[in-house]
C-alpha atoms as a PDB file:
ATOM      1  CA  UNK A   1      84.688 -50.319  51.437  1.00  0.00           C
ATOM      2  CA  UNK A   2      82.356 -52.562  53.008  1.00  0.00           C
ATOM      3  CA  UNK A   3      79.723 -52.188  49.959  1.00  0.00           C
ATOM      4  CA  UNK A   4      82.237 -52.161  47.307  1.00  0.00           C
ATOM      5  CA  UNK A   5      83.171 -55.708  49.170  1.00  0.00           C
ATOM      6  CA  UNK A   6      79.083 -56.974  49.081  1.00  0.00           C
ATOM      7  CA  UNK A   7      78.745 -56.066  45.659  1.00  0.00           C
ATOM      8  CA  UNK A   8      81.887 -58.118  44.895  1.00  0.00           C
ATOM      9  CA  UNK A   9      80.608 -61.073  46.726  1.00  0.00           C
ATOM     10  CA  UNK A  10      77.326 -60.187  44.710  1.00  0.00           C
ATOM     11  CA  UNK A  11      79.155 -60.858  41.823  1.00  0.00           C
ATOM     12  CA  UNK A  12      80.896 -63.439  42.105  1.00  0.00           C
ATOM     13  CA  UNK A  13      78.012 -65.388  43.087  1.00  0.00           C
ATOM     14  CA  UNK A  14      76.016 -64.788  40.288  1.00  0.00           C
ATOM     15  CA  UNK A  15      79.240 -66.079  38.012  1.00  0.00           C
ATOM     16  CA  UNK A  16      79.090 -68.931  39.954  1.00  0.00           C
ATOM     17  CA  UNK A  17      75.931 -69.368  39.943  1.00  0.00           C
ATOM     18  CA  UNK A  18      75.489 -69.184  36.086  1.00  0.00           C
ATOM     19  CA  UNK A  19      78.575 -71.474  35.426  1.00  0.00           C
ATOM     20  CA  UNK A  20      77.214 -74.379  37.453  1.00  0.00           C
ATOM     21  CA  UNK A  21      74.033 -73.374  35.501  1.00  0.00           C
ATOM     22  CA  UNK A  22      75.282 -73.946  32.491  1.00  0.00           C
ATOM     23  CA  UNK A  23      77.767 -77.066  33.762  1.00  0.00           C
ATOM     24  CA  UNK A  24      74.915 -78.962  35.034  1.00  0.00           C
ATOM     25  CA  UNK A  25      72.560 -78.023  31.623  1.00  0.00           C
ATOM     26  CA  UNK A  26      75.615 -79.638  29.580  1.00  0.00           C
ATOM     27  CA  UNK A  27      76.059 -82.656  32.070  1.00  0.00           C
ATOM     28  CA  UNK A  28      72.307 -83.112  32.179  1.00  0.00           C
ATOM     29  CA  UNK A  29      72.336 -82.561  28.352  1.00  0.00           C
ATOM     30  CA  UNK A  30      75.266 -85.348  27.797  1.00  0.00           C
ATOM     31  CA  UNK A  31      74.088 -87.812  30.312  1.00  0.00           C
ATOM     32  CA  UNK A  32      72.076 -91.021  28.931  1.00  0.00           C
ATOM     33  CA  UNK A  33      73.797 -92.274  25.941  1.00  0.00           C
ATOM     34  CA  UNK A  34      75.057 -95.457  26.942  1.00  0.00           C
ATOM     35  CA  UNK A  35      71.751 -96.554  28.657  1.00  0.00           C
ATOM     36  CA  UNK A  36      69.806 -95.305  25.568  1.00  0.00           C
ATOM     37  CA  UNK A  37      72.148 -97.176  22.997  1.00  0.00           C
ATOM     38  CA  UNK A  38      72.376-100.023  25.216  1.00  0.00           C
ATOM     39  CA  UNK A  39      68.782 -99.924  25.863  1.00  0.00           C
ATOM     40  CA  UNK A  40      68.593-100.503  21.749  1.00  0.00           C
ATOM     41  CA  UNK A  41      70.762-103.297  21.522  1.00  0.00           C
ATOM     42  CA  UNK A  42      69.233-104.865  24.471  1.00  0.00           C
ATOM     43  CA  UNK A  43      65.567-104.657  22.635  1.00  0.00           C
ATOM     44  CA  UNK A  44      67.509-106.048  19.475  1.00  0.00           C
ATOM     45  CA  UNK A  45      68.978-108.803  20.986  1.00  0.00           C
ATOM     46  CA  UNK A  46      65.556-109.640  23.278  1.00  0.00           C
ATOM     47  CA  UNK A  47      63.756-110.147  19.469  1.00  0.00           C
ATOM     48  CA  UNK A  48      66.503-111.580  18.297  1.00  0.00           C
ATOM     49  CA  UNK A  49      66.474-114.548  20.882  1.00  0.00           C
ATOM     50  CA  UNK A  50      62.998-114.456  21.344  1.00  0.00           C
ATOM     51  CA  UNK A  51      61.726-118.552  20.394  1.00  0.00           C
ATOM     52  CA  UNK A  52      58.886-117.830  19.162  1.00  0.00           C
ATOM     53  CA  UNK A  53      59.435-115.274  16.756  1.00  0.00           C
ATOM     54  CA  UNK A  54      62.404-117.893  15.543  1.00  0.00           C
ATOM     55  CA  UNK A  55      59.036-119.787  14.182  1.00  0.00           C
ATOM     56  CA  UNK A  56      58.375-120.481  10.498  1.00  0.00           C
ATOM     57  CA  UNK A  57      56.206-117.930   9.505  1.00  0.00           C
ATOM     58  CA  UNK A  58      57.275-115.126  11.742  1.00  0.00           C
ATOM     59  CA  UNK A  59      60.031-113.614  10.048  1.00  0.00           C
ATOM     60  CA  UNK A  60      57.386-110.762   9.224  1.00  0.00           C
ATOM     61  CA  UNK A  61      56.577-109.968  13.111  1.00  0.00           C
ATOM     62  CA  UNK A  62      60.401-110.180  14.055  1.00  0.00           C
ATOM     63  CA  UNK A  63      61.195-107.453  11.180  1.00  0.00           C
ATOM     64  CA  UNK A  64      58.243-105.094  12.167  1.00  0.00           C
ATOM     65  CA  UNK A  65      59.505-105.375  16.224  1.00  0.00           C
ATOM     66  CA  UNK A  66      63.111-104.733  14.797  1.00  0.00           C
ATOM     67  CA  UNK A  67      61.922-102.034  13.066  1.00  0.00           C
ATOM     68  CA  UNK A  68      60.465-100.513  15.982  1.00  0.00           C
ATOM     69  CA  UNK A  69      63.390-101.232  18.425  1.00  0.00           C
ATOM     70  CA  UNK A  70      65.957 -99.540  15.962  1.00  0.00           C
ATOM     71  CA  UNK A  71      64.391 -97.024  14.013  1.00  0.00           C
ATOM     72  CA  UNK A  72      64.225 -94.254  16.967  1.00  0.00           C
ATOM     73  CA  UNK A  73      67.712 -94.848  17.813  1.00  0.00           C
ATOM     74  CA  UNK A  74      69.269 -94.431  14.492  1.00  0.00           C
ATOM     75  CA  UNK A  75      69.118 -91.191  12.199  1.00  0.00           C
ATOM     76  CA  UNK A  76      68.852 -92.730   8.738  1.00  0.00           C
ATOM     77  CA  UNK A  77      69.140 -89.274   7.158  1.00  0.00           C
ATOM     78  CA  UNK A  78      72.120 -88.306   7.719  1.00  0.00           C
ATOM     79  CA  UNK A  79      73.929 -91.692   7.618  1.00  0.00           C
ATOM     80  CA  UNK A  80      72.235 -91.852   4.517  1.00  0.00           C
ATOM     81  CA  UNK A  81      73.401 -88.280   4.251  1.00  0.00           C
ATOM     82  CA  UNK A  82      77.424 -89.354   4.500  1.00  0.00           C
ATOM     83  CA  UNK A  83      77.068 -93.052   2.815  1.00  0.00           C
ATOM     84  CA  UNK A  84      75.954 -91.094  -0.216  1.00  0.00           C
ATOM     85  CA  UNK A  85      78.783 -88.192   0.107  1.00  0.00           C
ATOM     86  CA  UNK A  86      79.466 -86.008  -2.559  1.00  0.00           C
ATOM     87  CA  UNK A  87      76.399 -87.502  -4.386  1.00  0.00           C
ATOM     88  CA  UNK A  88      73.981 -86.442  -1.484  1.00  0.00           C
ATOM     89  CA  UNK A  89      74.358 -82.650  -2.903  1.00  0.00           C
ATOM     90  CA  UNK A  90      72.529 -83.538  -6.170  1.00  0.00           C
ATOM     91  CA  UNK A  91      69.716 -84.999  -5.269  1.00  0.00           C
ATOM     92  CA  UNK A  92      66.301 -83.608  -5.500  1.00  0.00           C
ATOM     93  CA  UNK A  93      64.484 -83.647  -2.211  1.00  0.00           C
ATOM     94  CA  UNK A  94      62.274 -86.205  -3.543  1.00  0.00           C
ATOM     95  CA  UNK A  95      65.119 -88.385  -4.072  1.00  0.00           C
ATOM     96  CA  UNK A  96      66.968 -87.933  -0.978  1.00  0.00           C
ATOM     97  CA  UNK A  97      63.543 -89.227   0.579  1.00  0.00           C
ATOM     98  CA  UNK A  98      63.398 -92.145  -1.104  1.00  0.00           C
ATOM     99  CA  UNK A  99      66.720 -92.750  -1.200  1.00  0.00           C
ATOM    100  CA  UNK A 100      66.739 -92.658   2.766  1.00  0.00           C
ATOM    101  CA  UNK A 101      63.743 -95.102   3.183  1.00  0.00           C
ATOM    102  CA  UNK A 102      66.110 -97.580   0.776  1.00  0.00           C
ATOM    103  CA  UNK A 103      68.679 -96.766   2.300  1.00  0.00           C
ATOM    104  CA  UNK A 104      67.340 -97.540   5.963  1.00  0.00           C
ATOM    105  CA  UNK A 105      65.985-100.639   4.861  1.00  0.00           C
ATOM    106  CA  UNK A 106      68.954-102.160   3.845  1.00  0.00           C
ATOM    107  CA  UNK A 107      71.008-100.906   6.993  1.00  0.00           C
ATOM    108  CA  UNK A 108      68.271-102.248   9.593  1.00  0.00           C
ATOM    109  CA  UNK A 109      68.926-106.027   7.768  1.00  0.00           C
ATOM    110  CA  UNK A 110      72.614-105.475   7.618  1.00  0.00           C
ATOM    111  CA  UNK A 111      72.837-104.148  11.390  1.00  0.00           C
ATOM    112  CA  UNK A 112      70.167-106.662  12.760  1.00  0.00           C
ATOM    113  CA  UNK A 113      72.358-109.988  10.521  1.00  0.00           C
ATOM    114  CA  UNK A 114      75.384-108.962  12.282  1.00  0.00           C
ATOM    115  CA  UNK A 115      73.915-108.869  16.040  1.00  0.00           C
ATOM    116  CA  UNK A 116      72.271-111.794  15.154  1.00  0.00           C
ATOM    117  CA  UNK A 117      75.159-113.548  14.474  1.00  0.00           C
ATOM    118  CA  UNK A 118      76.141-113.139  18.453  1.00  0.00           C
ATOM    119  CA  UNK A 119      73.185-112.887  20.524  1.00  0.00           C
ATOM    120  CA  UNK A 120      74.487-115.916  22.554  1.00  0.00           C
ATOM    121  CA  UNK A 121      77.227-113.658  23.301  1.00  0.00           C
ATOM    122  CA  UNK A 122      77.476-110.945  26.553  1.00  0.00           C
ATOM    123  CA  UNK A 123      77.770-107.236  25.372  1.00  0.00           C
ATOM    124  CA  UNK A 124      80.064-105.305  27.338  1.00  0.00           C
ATOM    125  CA  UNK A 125      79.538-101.176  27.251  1.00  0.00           C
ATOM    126  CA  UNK A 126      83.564 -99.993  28.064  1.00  0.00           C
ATOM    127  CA  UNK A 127      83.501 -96.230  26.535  1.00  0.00           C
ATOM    128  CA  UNK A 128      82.222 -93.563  26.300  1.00  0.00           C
ATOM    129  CA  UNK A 129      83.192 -90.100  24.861  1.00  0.00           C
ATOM    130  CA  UNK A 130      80.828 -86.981  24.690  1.00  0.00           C
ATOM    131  CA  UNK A 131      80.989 -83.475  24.049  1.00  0.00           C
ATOM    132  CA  UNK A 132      77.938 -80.526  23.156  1.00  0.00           C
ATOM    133  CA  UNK A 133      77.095 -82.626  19.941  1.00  0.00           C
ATOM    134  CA  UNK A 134      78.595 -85.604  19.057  1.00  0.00           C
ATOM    135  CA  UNK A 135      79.256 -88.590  21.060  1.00  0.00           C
ATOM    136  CA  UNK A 136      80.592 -92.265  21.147  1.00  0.00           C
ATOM    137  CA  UNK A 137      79.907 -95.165  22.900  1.00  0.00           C
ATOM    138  CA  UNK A 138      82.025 -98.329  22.492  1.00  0.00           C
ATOM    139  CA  UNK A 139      80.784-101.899  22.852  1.00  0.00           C
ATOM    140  CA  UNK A 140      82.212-105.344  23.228  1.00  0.00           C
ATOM    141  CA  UNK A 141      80.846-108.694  22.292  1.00  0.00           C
ATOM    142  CA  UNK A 142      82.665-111.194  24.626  1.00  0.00           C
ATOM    143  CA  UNK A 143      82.744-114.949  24.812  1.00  0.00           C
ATOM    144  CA  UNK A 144      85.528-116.538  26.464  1.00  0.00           C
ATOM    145  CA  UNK A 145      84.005-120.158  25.653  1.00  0.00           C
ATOM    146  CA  UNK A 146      83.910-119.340  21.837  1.00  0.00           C
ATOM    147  CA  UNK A 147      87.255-116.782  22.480  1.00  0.00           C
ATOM    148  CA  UNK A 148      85.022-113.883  20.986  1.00  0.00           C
ATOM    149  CA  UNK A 149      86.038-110.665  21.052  1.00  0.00           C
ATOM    150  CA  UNK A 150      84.163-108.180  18.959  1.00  0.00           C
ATOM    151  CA  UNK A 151      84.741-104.457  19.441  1.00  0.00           C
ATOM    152  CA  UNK A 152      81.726-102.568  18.099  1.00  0.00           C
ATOM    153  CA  UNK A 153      81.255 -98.536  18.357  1.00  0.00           C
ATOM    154  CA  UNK A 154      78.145 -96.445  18.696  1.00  0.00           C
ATOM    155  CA  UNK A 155      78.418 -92.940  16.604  1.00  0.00           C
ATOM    156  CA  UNK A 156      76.151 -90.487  17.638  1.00  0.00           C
ATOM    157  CA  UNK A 157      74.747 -87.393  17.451  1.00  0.00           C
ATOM    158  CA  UNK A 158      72.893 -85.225  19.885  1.00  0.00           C
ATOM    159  CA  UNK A 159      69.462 -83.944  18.893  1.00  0.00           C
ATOM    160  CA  UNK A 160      67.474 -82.484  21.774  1.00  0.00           C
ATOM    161  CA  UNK A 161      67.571 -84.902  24.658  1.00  0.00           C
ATOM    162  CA  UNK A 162      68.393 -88.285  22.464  1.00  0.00           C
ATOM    163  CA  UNK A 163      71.221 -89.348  21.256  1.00  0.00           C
ATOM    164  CA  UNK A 164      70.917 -90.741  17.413  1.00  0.00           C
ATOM    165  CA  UNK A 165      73.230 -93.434  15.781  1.00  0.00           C
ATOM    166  CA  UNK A 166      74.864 -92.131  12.571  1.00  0.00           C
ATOM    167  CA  UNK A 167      77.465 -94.514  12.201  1.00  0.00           C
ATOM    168  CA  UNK A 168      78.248 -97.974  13.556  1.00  0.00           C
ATOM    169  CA  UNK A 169      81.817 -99.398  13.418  1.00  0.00           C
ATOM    170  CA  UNK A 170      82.113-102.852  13.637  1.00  0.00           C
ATOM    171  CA  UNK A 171      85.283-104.415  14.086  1.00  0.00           C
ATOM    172  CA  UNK A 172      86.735-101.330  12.763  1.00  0.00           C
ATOM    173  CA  UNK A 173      85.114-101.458   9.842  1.00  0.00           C
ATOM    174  CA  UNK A 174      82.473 -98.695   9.188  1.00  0.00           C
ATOM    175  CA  UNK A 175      79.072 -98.964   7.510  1.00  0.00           C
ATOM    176  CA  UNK A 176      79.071 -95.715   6.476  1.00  0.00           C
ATOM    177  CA  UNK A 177      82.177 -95.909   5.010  1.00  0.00           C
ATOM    178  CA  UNK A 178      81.396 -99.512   3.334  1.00  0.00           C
ATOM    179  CA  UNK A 179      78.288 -98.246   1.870  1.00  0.00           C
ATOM    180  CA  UNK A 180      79.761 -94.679   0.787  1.00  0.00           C
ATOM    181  CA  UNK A 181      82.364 -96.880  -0.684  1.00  0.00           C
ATOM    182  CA  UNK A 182      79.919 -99.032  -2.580  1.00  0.00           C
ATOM    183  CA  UNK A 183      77.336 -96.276  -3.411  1.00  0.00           C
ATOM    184  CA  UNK A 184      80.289 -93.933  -4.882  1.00  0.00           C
ATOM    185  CA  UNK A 185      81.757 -97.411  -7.104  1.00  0.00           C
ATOM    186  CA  UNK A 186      78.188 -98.287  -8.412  1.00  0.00           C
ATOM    187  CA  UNK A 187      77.301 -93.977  -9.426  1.00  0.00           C
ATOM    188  CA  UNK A 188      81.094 -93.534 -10.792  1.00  0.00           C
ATOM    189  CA  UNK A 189      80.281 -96.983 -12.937  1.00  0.00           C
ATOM    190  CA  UNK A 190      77.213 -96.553 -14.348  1.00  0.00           C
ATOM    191  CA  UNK A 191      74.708 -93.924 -12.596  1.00  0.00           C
ATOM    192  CA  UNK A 192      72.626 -92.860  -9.559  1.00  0.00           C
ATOM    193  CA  UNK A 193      69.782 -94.371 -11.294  1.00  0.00           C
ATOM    194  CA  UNK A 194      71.454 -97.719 -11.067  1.00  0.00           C
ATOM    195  CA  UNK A 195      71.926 -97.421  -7.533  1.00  0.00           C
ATOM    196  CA  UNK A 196      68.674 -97.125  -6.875  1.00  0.00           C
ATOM    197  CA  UNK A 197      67.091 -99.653  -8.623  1.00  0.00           C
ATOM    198  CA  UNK A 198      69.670-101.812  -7.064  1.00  0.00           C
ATOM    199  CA  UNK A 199      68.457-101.069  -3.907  1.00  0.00           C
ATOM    200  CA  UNK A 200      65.016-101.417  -5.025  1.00  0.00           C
ATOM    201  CA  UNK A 201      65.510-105.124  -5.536  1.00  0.00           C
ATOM    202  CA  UNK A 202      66.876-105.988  -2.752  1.00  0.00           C
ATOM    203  CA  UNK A 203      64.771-104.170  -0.763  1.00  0.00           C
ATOM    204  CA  UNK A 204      61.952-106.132  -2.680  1.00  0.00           C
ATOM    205  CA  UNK A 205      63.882-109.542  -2.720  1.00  0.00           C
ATOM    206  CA  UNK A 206      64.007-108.881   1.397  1.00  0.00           C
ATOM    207  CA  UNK A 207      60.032-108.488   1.555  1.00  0.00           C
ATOM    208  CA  UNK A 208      59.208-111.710  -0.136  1.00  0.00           C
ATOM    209  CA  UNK A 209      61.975-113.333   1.772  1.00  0.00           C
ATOM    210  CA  UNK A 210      59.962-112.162   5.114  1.00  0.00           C
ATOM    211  CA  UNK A 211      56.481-112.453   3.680  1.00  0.00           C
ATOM    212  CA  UNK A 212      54.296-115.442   5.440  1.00  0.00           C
ATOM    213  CA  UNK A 213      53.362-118.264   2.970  1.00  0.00           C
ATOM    214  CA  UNK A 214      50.162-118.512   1.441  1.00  0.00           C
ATOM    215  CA  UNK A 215      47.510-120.665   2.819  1.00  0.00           C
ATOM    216  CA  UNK A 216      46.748-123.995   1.047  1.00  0.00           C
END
């Protein structure tokens, strides 16, 4: 009786010890994504504001540090991936590359024009939801002097130990949805080919916007 009883104390501390295993590997897993989105925006916002890169001539340096504040937070893939839906599926490799650096281009101007437009503004970080794989965090832009109130969410997916943007939804509108919804109207219209180019010239109208002048 008295072994029968140690072996049953046995096991049930080994189940308990491999569900608080497991509990704290999925809480230690989940934890992070606010501070690593808000981290983001606050680097976004610090170039944004910054004076100096504000200067004729710097629009250049301010899109390479944007670049580098945004790019490891955001998986251009796959929110290239749903913007170009059922379209995605018939692209070559080589395509979906390019297609993705485009694509990532024109979402780092979009995304960094809209913070822009209220980085006199506090961000408040009110949600957050998260399970094994996907997660949300929800923002606020706030002003009670301008009577601002700008709810913008934080779609993300887990890979490894970050937590990846693949969808941001600003004011309830989302810019995967926009784009999907653009992308699908200008392939159904005329062709993929189309799209591309399109995206080709702004991309390149964008680069001599931000190019320096040329010395006299």
């Amino acid at each position: 009786m008295a072994r029968r009883m140690i072996t049953m104390i046995r096991t049930v501390l080994i189940l308990y010890g491999f569900t608080a295993l497991v509990s704290a590997s999925l809480s230690w897993a989940q934890e992070g994504a606010t501070a690593q989105v808000k981290a983001t925006i606050e680097k976004v916002l610090e170039i944004l504001r910054d004076p100096a890169l504000k200067a004729p001539g710097k629009e250049e340096a301010r899109r390479k540090k944007l670049q580098e504040a945004i790019y490891p937070r955001f998986d251009f893939t796959e929110m290239g991936k749903r913007s170009l839906g059922i379209h995605w599926a018939k692209r070559t490799p080589q395509e979906r590359e390019e297609f993705v650096k485009l694509f990532a281009d024109l979402l780092e101007q979009s995304y960094a024009k809209r913070l822009e437009a209220y980085t006199d503004q506090e961000v408040l970080y009110t949600k957050e939801q998260l399970d094994d794989k996907f997660g949300l965090v929800v923002t606020k832009i706030v002003s009670t002097k301008e009577n601002i109130d700008i709810p913008i969410e934080y779609k993300l997916l887990r890979q490894d130990n970050q937590w990846k943007v693949y969808d941001v939804v600003i004011d309830g509108i989302s810019m995967v949805s926009n784009y999907r919804s653009q992308f699908n109207s200008i392939i159904q219209k005329s062709s993929y080919s189309e799209l591309v180019q399109r995206m080709r010239v702004k991309q390149e109208a964008e680069a001599l916007s931000t190019a320096p002048a040329p010395k006299r």
